[in-house]
Protein backbone atom coordinates (compact mmCIF):
# COMPACT_ATOMS: atom_id res chain seq x y z
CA UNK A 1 -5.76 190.33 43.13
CA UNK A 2 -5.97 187.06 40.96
CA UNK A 3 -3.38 184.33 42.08
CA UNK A 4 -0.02 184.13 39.76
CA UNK A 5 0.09 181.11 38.03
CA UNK A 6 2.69 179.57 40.47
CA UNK A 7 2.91 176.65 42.82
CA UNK A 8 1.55 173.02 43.12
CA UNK A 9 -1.87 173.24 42.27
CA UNK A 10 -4.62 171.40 44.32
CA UNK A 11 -5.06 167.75 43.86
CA UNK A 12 -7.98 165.86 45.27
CA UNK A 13 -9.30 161.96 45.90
CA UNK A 14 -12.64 160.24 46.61
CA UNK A 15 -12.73 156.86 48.26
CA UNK A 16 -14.69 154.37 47.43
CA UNK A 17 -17.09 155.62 50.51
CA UNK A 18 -17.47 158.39 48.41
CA UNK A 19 -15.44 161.20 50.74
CA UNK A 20 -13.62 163.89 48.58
CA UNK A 21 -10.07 163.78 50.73
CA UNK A 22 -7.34 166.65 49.76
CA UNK A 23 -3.96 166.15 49.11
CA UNK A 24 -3.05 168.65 51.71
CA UNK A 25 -0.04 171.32 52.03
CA UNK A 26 0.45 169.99 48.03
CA UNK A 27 4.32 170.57 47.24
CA UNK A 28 4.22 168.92 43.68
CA UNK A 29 2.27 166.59 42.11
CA UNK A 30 3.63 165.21 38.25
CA UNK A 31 1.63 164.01 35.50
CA UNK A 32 3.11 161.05 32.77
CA UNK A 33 1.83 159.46 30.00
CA UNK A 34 3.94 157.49 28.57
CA UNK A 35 3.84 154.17 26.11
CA UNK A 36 6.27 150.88 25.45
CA UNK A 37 7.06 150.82 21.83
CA UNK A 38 7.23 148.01 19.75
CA UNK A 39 9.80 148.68 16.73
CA UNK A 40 10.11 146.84 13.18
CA UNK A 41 13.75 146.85 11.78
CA UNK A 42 15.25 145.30 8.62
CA UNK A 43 18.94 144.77 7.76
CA UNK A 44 19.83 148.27 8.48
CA UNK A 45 20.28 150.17 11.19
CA UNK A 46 16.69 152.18 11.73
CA UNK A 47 13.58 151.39 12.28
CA UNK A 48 11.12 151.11 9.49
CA UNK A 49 7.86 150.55 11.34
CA UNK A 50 7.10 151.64 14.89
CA UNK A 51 3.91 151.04 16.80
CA UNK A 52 2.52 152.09 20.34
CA UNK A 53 2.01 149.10 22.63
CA UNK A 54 0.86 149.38 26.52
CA UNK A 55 0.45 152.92 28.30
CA UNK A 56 0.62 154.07 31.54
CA UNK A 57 -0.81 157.35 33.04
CA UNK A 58 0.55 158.60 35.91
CA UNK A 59 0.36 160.97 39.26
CA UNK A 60 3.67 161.38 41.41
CA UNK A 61 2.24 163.47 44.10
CA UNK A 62 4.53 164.53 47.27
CA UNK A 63 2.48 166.12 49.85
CA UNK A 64 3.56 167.40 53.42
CA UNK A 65 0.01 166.69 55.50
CA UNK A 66 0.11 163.66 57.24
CA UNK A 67 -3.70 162.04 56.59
CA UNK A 68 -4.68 158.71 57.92
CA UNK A 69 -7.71 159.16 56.35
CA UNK A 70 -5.29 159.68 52.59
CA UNK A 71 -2.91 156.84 53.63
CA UNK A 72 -5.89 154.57 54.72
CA UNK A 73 -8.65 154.60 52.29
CA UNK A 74 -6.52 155.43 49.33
CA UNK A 75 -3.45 153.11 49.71
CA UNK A 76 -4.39 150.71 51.79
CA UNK A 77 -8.32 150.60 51.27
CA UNK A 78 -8.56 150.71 55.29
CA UNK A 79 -11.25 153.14 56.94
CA UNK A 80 -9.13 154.62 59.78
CA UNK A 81 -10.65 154.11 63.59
CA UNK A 82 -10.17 156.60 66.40
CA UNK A 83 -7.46 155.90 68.77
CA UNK A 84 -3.52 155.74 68.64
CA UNK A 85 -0.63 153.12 69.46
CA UNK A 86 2.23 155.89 70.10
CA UNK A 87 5.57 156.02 71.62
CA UNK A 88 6.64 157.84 74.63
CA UNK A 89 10.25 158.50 74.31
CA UNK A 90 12.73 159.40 77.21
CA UNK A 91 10.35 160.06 79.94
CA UNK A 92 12.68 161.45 82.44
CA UNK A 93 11.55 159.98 86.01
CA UNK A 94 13.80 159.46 89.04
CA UNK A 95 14.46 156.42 90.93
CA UNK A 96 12.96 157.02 95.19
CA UNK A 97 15.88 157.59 97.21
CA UNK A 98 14.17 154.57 98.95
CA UNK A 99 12.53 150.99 98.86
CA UNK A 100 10.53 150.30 96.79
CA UNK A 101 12.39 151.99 94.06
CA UNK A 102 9.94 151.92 91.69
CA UNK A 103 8.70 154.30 89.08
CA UNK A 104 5.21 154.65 87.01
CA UNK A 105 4.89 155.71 83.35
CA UNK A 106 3.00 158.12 83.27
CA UNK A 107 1.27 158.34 79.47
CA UNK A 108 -0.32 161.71 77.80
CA UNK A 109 -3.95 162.24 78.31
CA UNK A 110 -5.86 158.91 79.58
CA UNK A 111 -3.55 156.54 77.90
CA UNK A 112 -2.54 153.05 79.02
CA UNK A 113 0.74 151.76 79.01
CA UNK A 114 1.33 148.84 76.32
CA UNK A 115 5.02 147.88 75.84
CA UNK A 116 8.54 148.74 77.25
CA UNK A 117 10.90 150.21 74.87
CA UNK A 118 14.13 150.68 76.98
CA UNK A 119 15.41 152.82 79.62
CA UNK A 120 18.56 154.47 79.77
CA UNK A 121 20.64 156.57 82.58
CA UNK A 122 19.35 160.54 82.50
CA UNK A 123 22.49 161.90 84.23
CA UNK A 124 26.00 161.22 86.43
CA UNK A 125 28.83 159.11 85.30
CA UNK A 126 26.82 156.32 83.18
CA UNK A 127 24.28 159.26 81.35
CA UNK A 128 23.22 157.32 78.11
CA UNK A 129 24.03 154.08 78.93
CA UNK A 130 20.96 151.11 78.32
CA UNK A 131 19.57 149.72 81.74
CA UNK A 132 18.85 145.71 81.59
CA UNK A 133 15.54 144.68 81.86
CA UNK A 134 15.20 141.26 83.73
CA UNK A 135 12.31 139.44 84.61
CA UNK A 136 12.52 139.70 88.50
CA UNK A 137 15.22 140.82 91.46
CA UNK A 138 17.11 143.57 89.22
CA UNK A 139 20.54 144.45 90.38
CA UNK A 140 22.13 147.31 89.69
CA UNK A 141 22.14 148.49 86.20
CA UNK A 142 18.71 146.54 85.85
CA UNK A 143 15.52 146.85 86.45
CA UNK A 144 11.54 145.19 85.77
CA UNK A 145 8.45 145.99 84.50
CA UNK A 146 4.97 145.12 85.23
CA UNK A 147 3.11 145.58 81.76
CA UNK A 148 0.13 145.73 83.09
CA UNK A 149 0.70 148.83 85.26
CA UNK A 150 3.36 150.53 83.74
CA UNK A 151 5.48 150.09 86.44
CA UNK A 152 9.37 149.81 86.41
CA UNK A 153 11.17 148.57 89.39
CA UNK A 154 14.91 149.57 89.77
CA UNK A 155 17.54 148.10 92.09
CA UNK A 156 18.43 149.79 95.54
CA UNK A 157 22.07 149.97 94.22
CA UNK A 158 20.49 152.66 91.62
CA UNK A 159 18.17 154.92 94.03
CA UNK A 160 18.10 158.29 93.32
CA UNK A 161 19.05 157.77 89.47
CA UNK A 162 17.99 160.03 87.16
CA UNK A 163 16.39 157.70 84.29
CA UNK A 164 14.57 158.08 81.24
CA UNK A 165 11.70 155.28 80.05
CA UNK A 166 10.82 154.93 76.59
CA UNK A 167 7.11 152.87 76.38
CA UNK A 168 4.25 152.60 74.12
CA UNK A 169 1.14 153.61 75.43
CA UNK A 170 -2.32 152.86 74.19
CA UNK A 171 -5.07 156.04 73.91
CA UNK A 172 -8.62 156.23 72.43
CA UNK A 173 -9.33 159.56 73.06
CA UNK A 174 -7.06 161.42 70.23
CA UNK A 175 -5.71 160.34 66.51
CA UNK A 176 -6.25 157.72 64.15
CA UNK A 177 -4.94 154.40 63.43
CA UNK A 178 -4.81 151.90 60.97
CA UNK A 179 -4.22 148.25 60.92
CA UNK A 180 -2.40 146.85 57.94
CA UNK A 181 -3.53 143.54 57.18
CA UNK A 182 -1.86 140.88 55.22
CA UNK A 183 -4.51 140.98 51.79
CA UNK A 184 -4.75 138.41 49.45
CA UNK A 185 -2.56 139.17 46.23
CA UNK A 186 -4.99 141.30 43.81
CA UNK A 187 -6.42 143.36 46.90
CA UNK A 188 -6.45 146.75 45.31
CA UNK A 189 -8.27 150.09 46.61
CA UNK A 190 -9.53 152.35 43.72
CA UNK A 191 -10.40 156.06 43.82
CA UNK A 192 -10.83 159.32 42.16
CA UNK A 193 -8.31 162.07 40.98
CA UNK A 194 -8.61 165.28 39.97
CA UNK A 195 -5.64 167.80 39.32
CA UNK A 196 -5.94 171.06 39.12
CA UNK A 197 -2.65 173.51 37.46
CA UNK A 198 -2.22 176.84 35.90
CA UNK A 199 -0.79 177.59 32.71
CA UNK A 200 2.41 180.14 33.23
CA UNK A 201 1.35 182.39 30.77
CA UNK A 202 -1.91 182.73 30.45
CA UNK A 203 -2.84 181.45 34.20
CA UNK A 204 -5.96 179.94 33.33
CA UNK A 205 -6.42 176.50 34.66
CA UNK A 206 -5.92 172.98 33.36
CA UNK A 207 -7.77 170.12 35.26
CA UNK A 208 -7.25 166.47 35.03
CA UNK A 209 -10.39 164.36 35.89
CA UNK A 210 -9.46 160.53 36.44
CA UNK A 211 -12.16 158.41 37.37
CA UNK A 212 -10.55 155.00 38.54
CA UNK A 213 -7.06 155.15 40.00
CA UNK A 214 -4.67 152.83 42.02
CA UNK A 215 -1.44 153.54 44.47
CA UNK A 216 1.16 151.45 43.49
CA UNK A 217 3.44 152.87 46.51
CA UNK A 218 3.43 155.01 49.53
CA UNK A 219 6.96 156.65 50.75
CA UNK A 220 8.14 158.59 53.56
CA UNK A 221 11.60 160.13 54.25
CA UNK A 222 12.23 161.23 57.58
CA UNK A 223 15.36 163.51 57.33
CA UNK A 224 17.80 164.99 60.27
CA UNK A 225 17.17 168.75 58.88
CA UNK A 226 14.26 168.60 56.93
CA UNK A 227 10.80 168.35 56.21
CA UNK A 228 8.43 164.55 56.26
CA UNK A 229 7.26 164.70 52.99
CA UNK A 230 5.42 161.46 51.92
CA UNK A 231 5.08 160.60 48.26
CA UNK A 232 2.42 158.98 46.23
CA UNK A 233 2.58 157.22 42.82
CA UNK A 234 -0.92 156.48 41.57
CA UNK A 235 -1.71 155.10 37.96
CA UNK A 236 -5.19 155.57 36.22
CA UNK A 237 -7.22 152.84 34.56
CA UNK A 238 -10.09 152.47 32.29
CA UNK A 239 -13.11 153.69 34.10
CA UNK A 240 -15.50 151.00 32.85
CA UNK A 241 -16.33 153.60 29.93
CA UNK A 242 -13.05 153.11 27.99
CA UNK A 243 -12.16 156.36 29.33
CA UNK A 244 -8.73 156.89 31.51
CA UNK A 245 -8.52 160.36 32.10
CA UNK A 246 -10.22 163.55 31.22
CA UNK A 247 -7.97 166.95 30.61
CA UNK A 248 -9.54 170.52 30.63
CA UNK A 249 -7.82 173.26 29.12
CA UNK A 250 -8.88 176.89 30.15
CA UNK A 251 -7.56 178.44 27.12
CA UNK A 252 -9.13 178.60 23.35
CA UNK A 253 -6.49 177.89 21.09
């Protein structure tokens, strides 16, 4: 059975180290061409001359795969390297019912603890409420934190709380990161596009070949009841050949 002429399409990149990424899980990608016009007018009301001055062509693609390879060596021209700095959030631990009251964070796999982001009461009377973090000798409602072993010392006024630590931990055995460095103005990454569509009534395909594109900007919305869905808006350039873009039409006529 032949596929209906329906849906996103398939777009597709290749960095400048020559990798062919996907835009993946597509959910729309739009095409523009537009130009600025420069009019002529007289004493009257219309225009007598009109002329084409500078043109843009244009992808607006909104995609619903999270790629570090896509947001690194597309956007921000910035090979990604193994490893991740992720957050741990409410960690639910509780304080020994005895000295020395402390507690260890405990990251995923063979991470290492990095940073304390807060810790709050997990249950009773104060559930929710922020703890105080102090630099030595917490009293109740406080605590410390030793950064380089991820432990959290609590007062004895607080044993046997039930508490949740937030953290960032440190791990080089799963993901990807990038570091986004402050470039000099004029820094700009360059890549391939190609689009590929279906006409609704024929359903043959239409493909759009650019050769030398930029990303002018990078969004993501992260919603209460719905889907991350980061955008893209890349323009084409000349290619060094005078040529922008290249579009393929399946049908004949």
């Amino acid at each position: 059975m032949s596929l209906p002429p329906f849906g996103a399409g398939r777009m597709y990149a290749k960095a400048s180290d020559g990798t062919p990424v996907e835009f993946g899980l597509l959910q729309g990608v739009k095409i523009d061409h537009s130009f600025t016009e420069k009019d002529l007018y007289g004493t009257n009301q219309h225009r007598i001359f009109g002329a084409r001055g500078t043109a843009k062509f244009t992808f607006s693609a909104e995609v619903a795969k999270i790629s570090a390879k896509l947001f690194g060596e597309l956007y921000f021209g910035i090979s990604p390297v193994a490893g991740q700095l992720a957050l741990q959030a409410s960690e639910a631990h509780s304080v020994p019912a005895e000295t020395t009251y402390t507690v260890t964070a405990t990251p995923p796999g063979s991470g290492t603890f990095d940073a304390d982001q807060g810790v709050i009461y997990a249950a009773g009377a104060n559930v929710g409420q922020a703890l105080t973090p102090v630099a030595s000798s917490p009293t109740a409602g406080e605590y410390t934190v030793n950064v380089g072993t991820g432990v959290y010392t609590f007062a004895a006024a607080d044993a046997s709380a039930a508490v949740a630590i937030t953290y960032l931990y440190t791990t080089s055995s799963t993901g990807q990161k990038i570091a986004i460095t402050n470039e000099e103005q004029g820094t700009t990454p360059t890549f391939s596009v190609i689009v590929r569509g279906r006409d609704p009534d024929t359903g043959l395909f239409n493909t759009v070949v650019a050769n030398k594109c930029s990303s002018t900007k990078l969004s993501m919305a992260l919603k209460q009841n719905d889907w991350a869905i980061p955008s893209f808006d890349i323009g084409a350039m000349d290619d060094g050949t005078g040529t922008i873009a290249t579009w393929s039409f399946g049908d004949d006529s």
